[in-house]
C-alpha atoms as a PDB file:
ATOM      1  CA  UNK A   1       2.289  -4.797 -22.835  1.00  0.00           C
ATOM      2  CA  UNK A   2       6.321  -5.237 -22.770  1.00  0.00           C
ATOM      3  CA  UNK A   3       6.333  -1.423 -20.985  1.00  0.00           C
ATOM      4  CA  UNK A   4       3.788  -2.468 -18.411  1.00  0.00           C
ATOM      5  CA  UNK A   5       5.702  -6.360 -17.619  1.00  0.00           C
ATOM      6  CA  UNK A   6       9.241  -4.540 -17.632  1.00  0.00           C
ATOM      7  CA  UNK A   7       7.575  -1.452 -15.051  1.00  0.00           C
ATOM      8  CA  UNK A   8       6.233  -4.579 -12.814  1.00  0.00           C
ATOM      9  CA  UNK A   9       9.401  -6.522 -13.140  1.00  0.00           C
ATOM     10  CA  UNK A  10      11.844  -4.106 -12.205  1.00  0.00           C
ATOM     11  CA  UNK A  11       9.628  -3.144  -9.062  1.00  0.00           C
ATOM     12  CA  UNK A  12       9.122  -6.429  -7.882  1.00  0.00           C
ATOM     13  CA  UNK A  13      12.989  -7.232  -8.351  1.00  0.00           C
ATOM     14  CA  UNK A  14      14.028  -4.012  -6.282  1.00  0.00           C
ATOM     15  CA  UNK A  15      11.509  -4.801  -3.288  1.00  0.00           C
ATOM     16  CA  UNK A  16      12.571  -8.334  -3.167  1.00  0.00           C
ATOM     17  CA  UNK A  17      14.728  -8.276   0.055  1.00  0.00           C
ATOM     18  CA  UNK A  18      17.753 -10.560   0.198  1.00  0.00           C
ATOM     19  CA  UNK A  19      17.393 -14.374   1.167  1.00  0.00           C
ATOM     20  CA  UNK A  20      18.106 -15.240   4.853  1.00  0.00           C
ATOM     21  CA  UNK A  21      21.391 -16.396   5.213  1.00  0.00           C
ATOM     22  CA  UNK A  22      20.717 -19.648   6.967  1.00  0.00           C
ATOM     23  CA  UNK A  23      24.074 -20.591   7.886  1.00  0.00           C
ATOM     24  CA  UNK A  24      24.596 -17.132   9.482  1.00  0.00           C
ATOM     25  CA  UNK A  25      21.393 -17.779  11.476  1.00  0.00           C
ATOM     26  CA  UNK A  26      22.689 -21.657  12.709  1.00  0.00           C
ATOM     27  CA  UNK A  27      25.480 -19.359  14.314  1.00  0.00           C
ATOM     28  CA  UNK A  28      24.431 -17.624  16.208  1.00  0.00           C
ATOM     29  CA  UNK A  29      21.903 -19.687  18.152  1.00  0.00           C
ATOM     30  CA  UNK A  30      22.212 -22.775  19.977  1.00  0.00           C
ATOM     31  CA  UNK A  31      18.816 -23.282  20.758  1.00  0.00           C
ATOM     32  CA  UNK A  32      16.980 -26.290  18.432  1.00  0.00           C
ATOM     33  CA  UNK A  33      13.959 -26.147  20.214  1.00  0.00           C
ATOM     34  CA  UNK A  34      10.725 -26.962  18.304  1.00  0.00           C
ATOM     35  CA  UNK A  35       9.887 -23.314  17.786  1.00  0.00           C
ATOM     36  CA  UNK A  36      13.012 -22.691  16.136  1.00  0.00           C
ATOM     37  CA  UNK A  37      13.502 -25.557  13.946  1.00  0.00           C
ATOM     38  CA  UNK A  38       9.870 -24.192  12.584  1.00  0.00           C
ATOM     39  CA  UNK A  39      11.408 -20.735  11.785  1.00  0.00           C
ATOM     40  CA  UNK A  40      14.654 -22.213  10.101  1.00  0.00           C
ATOM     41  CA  UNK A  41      11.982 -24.384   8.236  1.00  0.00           C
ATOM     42  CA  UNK A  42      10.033 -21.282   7.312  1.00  0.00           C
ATOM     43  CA  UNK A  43      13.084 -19.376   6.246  1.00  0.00           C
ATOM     44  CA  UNK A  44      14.149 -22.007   3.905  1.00  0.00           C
ATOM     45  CA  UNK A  45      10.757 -22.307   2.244  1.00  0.00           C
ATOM     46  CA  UNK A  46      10.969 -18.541   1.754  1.00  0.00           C
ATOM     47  CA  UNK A  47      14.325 -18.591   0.041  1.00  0.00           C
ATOM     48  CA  UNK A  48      13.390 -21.149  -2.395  1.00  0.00           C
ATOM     49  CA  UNK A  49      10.299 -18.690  -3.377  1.00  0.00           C
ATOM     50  CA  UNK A  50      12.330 -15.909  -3.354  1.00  0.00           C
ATOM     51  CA  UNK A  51      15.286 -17.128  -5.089  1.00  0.00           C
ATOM     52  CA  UNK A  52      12.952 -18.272  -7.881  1.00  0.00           C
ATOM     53  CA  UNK A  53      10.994 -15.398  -8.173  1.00  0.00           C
ATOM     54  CA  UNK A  54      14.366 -13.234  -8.777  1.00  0.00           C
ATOM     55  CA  UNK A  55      15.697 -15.736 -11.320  1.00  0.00           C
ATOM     56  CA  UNK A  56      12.559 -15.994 -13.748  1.00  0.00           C
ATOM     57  CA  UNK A  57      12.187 -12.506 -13.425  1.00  0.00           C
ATOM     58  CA  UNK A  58      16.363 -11.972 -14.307  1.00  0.00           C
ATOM     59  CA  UNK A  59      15.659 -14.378 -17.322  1.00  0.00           C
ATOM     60  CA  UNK A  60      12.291 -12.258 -18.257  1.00  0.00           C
ATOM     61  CA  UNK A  61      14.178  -9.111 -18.356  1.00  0.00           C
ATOM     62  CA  UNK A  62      17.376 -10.484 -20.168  1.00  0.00           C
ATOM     63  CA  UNK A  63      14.709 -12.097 -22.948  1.00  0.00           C
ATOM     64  CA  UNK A  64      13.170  -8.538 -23.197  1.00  0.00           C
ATOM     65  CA  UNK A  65      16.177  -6.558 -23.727  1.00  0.00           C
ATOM     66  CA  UNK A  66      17.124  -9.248 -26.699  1.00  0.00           C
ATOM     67  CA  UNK A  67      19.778 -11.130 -24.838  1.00  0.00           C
ATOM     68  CA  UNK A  68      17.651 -14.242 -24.463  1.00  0.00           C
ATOM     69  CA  UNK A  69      15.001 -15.871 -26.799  1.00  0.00           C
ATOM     70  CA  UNK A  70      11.914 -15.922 -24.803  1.00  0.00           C
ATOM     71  CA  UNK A  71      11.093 -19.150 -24.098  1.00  0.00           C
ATOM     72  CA  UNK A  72       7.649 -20.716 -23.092  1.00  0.00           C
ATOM     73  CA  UNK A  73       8.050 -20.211 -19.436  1.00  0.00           C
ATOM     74  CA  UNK A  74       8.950 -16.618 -19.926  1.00  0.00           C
ATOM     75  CA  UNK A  75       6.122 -15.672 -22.247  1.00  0.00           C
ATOM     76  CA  UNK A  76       3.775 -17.301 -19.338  1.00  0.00           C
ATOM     77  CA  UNK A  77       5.482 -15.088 -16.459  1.00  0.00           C
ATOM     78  CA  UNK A  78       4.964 -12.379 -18.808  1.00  0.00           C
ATOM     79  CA  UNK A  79       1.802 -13.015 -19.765  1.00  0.00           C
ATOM     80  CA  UNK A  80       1.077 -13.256 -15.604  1.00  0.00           C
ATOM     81  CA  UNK A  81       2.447 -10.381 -14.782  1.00  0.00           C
ATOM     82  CA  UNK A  82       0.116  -8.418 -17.181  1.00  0.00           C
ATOM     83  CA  UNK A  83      -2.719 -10.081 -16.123  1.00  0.00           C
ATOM     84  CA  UNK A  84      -1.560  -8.909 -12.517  1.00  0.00           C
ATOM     85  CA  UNK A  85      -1.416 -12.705 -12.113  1.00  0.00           C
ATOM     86  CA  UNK A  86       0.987 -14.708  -9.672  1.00  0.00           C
ATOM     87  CA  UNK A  87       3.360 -16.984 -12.149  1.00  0.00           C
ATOM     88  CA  UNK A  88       2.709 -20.745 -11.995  1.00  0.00           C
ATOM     89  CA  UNK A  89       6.463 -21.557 -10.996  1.00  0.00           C
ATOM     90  CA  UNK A  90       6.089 -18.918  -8.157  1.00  0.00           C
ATOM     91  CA  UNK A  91       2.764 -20.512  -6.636  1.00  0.00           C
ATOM     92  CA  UNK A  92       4.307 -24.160  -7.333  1.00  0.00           C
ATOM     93  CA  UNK A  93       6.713 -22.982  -4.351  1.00  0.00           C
ATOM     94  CA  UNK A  94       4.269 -20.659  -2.542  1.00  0.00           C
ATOM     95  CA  UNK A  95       1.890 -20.953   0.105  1.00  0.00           C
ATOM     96  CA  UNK A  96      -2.071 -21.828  -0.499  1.00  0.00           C
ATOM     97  CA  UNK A  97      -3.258 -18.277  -1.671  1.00  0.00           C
ATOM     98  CA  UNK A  98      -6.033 -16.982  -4.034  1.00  0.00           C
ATOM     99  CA  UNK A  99      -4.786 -13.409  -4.273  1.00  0.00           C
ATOM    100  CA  UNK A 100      -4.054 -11.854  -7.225  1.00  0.00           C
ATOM    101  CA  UNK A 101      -0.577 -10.621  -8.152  1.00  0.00           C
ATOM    102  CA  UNK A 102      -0.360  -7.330  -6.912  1.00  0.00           C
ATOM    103  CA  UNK A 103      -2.302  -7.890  -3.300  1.00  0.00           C
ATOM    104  CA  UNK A 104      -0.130 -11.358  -2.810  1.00  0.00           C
ATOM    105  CA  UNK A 105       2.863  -9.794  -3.116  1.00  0.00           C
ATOM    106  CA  UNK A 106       2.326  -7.163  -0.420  1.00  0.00           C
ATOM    107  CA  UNK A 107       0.888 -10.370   1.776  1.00  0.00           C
ATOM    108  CA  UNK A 108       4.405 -12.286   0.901  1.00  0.00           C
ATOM    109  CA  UNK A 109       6.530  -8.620   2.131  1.00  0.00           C
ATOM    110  CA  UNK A 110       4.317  -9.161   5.120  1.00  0.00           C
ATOM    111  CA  UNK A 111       5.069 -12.582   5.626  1.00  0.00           C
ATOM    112  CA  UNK A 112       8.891 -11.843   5.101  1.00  0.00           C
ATOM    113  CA  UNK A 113       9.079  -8.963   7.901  1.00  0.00           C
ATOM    114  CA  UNK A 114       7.083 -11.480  10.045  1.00  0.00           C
ATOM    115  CA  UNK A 115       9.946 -14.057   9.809  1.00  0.00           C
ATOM    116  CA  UNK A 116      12.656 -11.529  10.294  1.00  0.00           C
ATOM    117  CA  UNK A 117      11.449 -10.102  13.539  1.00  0.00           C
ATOM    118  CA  UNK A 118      11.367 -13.669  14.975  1.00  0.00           C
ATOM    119  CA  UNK A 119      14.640 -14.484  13.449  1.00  0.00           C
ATOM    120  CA  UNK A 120      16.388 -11.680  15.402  1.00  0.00           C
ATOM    121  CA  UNK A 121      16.494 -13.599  18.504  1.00  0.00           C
ATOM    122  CA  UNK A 122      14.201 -16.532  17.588  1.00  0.00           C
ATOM    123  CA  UNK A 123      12.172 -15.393  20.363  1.00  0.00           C
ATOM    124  CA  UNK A 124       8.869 -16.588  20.000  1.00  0.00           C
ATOM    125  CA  UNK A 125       6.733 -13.625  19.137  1.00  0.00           C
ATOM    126  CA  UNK A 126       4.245 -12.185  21.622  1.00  0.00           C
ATOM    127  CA  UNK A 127       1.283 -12.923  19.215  1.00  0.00           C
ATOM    128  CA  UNK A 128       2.287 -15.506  16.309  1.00  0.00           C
ATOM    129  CA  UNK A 129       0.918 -15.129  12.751  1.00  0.00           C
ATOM    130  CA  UNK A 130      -0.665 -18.274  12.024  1.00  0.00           C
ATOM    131  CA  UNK A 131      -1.860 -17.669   8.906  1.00  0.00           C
ATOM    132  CA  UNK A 132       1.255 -16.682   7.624  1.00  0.00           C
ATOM    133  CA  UNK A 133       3.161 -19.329   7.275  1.00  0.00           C
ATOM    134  CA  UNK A 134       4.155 -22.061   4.509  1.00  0.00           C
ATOM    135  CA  UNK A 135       3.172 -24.928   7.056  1.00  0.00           C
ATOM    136  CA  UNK A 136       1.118 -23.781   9.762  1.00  0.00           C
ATOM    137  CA  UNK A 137       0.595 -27.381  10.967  1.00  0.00           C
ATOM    138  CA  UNK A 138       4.211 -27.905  11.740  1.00  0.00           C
ATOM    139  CA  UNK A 139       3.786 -24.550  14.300  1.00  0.00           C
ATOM    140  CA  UNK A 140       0.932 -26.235  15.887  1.00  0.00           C
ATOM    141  CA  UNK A 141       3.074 -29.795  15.993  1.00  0.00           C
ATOM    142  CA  UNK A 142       6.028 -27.285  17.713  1.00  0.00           C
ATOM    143  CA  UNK A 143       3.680 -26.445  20.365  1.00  0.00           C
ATOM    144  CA  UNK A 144       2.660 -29.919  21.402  1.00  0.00           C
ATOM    145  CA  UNK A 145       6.272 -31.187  21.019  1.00  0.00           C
ATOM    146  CA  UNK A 146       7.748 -28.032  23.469  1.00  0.00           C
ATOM    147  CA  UNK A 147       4.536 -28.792  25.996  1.00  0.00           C
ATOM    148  CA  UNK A 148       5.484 -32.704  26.199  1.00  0.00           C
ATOM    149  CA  UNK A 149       9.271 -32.204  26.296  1.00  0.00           C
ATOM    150  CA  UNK A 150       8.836 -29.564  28.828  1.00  0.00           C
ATOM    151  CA  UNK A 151       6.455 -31.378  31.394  1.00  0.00           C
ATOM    152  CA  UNK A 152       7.833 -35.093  30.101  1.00  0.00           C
ATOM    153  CA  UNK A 153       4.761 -36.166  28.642  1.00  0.00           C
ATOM    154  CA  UNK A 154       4.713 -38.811  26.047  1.00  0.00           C
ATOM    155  CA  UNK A 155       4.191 -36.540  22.470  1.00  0.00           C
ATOM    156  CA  UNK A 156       1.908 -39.534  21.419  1.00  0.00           C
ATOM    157  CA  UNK A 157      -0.413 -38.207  23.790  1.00  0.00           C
ATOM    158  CA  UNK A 158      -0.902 -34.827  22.907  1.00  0.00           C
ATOM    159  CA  UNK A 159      -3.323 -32.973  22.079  1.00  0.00           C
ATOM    160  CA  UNK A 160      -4.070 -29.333  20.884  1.00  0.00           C
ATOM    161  CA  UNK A 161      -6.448 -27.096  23.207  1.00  0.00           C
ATOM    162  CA  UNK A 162      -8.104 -23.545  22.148  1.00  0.00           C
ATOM    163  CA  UNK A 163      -9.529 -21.065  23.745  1.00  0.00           C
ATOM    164  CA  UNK A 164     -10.664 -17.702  22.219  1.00  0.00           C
ATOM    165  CA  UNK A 165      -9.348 -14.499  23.750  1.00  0.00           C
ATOM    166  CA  UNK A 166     -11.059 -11.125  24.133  1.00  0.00           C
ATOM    167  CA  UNK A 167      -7.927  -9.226  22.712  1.00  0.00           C
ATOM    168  CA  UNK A 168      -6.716  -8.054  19.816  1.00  0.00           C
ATOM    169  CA  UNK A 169      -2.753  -8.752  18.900  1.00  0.00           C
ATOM    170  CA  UNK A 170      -1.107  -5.372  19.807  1.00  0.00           C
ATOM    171  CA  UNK A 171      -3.094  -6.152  23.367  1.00  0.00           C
ATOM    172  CA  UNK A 172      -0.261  -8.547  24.361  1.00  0.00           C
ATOM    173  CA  UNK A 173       3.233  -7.693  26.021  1.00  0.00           C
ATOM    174  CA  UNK A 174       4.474 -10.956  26.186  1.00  0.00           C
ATOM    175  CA  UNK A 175       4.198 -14.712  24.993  1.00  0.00           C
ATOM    176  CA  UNK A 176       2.333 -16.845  27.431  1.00  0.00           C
ATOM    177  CA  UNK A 177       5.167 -19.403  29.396  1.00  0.00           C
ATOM    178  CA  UNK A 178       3.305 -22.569  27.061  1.00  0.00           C
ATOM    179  CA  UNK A 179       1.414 -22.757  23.928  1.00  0.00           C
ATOM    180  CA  UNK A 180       0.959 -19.353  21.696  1.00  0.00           C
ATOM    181  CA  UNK A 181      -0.843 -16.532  20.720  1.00  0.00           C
ATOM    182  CA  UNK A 182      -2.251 -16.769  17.685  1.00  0.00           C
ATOM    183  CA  UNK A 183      -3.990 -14.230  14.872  1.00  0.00           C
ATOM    184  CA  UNK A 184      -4.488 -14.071  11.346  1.00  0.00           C
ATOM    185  CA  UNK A 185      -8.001 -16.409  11.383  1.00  0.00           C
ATOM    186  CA  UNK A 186     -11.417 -15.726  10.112  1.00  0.00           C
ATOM    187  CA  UNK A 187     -14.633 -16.621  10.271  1.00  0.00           C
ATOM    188  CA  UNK A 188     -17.285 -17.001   7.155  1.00  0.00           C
ATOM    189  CA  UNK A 189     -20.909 -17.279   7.338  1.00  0.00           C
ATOM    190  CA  UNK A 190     -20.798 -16.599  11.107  1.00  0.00           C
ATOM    191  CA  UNK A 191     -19.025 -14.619  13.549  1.00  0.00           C
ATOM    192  CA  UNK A 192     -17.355 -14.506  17.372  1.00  0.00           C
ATOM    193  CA  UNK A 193     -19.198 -12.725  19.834  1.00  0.00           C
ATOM    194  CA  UNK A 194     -16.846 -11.849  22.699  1.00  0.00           C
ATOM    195  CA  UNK A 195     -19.033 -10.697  24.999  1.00  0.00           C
ATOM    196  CA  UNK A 196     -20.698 -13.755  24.369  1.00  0.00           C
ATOM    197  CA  UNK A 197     -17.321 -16.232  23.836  1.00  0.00           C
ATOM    198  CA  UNK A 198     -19.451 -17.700  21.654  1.00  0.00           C
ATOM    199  CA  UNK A 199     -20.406 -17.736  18.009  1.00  0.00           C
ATOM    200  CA  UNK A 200     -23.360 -15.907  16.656  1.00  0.00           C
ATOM    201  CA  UNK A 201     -24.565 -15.068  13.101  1.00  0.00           C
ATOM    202  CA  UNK A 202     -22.361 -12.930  10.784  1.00  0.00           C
ATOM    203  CA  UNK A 203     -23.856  -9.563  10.593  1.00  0.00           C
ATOM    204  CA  UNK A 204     -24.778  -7.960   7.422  1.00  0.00           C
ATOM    205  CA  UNK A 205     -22.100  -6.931   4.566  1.00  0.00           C
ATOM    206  CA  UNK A 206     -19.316  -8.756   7.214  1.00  0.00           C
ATOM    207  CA  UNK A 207     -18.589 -11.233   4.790  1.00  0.00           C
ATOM    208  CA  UNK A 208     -15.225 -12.458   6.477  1.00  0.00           C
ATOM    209  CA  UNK A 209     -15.046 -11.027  10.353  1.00  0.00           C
ATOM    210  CA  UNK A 210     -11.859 -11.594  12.077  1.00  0.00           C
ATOM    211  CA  UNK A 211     -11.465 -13.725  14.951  1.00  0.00           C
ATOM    212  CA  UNK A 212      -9.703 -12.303  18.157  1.00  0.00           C
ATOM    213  CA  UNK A 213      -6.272 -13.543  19.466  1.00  0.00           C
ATOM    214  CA  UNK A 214      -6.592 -17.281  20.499  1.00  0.00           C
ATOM    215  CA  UNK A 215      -4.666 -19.435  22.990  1.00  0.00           C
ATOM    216  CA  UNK A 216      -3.191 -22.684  22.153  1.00  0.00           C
ATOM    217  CA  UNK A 217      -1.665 -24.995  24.146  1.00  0.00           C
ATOM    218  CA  UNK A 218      -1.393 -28.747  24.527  1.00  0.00           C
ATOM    219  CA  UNK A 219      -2.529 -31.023  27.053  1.00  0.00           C
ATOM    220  CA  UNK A 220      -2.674 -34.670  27.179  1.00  0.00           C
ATOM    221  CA  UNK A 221      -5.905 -36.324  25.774  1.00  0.00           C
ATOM    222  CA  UNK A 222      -7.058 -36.967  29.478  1.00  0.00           C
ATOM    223  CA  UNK A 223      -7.282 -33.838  30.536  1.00  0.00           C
ATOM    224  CA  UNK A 224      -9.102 -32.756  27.499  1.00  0.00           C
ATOM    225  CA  UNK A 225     -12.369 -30.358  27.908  1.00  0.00           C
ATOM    226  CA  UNK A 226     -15.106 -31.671  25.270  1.00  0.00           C
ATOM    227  CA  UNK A 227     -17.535 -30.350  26.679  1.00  0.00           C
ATOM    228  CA  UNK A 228     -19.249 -27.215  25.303  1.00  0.00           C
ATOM    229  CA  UNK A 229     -16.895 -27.405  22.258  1.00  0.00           C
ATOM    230  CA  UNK A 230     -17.289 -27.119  18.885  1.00  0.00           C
ATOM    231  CA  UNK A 231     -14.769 -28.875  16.571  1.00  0.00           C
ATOM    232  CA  UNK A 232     -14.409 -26.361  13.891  1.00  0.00           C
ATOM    233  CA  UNK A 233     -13.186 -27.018  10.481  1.00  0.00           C
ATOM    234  CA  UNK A 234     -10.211 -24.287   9.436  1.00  0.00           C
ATOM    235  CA  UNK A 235      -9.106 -23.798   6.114  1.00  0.00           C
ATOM    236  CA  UNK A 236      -6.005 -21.893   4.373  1.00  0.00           C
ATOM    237  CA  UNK A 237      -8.266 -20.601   1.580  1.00  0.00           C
ATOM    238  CA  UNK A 238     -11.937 -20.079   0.295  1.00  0.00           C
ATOM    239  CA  UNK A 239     -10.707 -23.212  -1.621  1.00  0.00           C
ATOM    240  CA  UNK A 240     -11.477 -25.360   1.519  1.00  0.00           C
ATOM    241  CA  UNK A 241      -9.021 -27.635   1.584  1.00  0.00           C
ATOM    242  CA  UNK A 242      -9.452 -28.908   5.411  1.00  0.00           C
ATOM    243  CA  UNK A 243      -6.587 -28.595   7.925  1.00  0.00           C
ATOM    244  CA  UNK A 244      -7.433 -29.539  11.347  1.00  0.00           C
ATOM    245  CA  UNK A 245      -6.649 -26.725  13.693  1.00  0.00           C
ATOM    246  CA  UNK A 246      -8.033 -28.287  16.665  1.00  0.00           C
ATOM    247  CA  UNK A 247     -10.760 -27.746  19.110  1.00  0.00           C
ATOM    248  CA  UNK A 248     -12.354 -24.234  20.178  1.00  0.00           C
ATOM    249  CA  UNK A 249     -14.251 -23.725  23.017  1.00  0.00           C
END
């Protein structure tokens, strides 16, 4: 058991990039627009995962080489890493996931190469990966609050619009001039037909099909399209904890 946790342990530590260096990053750009403050946010969030992650693991290897007495939390990361399950400090600062060890910590190396590619230039990203993030509400909240400070719209009126795309991510060149691109969603018990632009039944063995790039943008509640629409519920997990994503046509 101690061969397998140490094997685990020392590959996790080595793959673990470093932590963003935030105050670097406040340097060098002088925008604070919405957007950004989301991927500073982001950033942060990741670091204090990260930074934990490296420092139980540190304290797990120093208690199996005999240099510390393995205390309770370490025999539970230990006993989580065998079990090729993700440690209860790590999900305590994680995102919502139901993955086991091994497949969320590719997903998190994911997630990290995500945030350094829009960190570069903290150019919003051509197609943005929704379902990747800590808070993907406060990305959604960005998108009304650029939208009403661009056009001087009152944010309290606001509201998020979606439409459902034909395209798949590498598909787009560019960011659209408001709102995003978004990918990363799925559907269960149905699925998006886009000949169609409409949803139809799942077909068989598709348990979880995924849903093409969407558009979202804001617009203010009187110029909201109802009609047609169908207010769908989203959730981060098969958990189904609800998070409002908005309207779809």
């Amino acid at each position: 058991k101690e061969e397998k946790v140490k094997g685990l342990l020392d590959e996790i530590t080595e793959r673990l990039p470093e932590e963003f260096n935030i105050l670097e990053m406040l340097g060098r750009t002088e925008d604070r627009s919405p957007y950004t403050v989301v991927a500073f946010q982001e950033c942060e969030r990741m670091n204090t995962l990260t930074s934990e992650m490296k420092r139980s693991l540190k304290e797990l290897d120093l208690g199996l080489k005999g240099e510390l007495t393995i205390s309770n939390e370490m025999e539970a990361t230990m006993n989580s890493l065998f079990l090729d399950k993700v440690p209860d400090n790590w999900t305590a600062r994680a995102y919502p996931s139901l993955l086991p060890l091994g497949a969320w910590f590719a997903d998190l190396q994911l997630r990290i190469k995500e945030l350094e590619g829009w960190v570069t230039d903290f150019t919003l990203p051509n197609v943005v990966w929704l379902a990747g993030f800590f808070n993907p509400q406060s990305f959604l909240t960005a998108i009304q609050q650029s939208t009403a400070r661009k056009n001087e719209w009152p944010l309290d009126r606001m509201v998020l619009s979606v439409d459902v795309t034909k395209k798949a991510k590498d598909d787009f060149n560019s960011a659209p001039r408001e709102g995003a691109y978004i990918h990363g969603l799925f559907m269960e018990g149905a699925r998006w037909d886009p000949q169609s632009g409409m949803i139809a039944d799942s077909r068989l063995k598709e348990l979880t099909p995924a849903m093409p790039v969407m558009f979202i943008k804001a617009v203010t509640v009187d110029r909201q399209d109802t009609k047609n629409v169908y207010d769908c519920p989203v959730y981060k997990t098969r958990e189904r904890v609800l998070h409002s994503c908005g309207p779809s046509t």
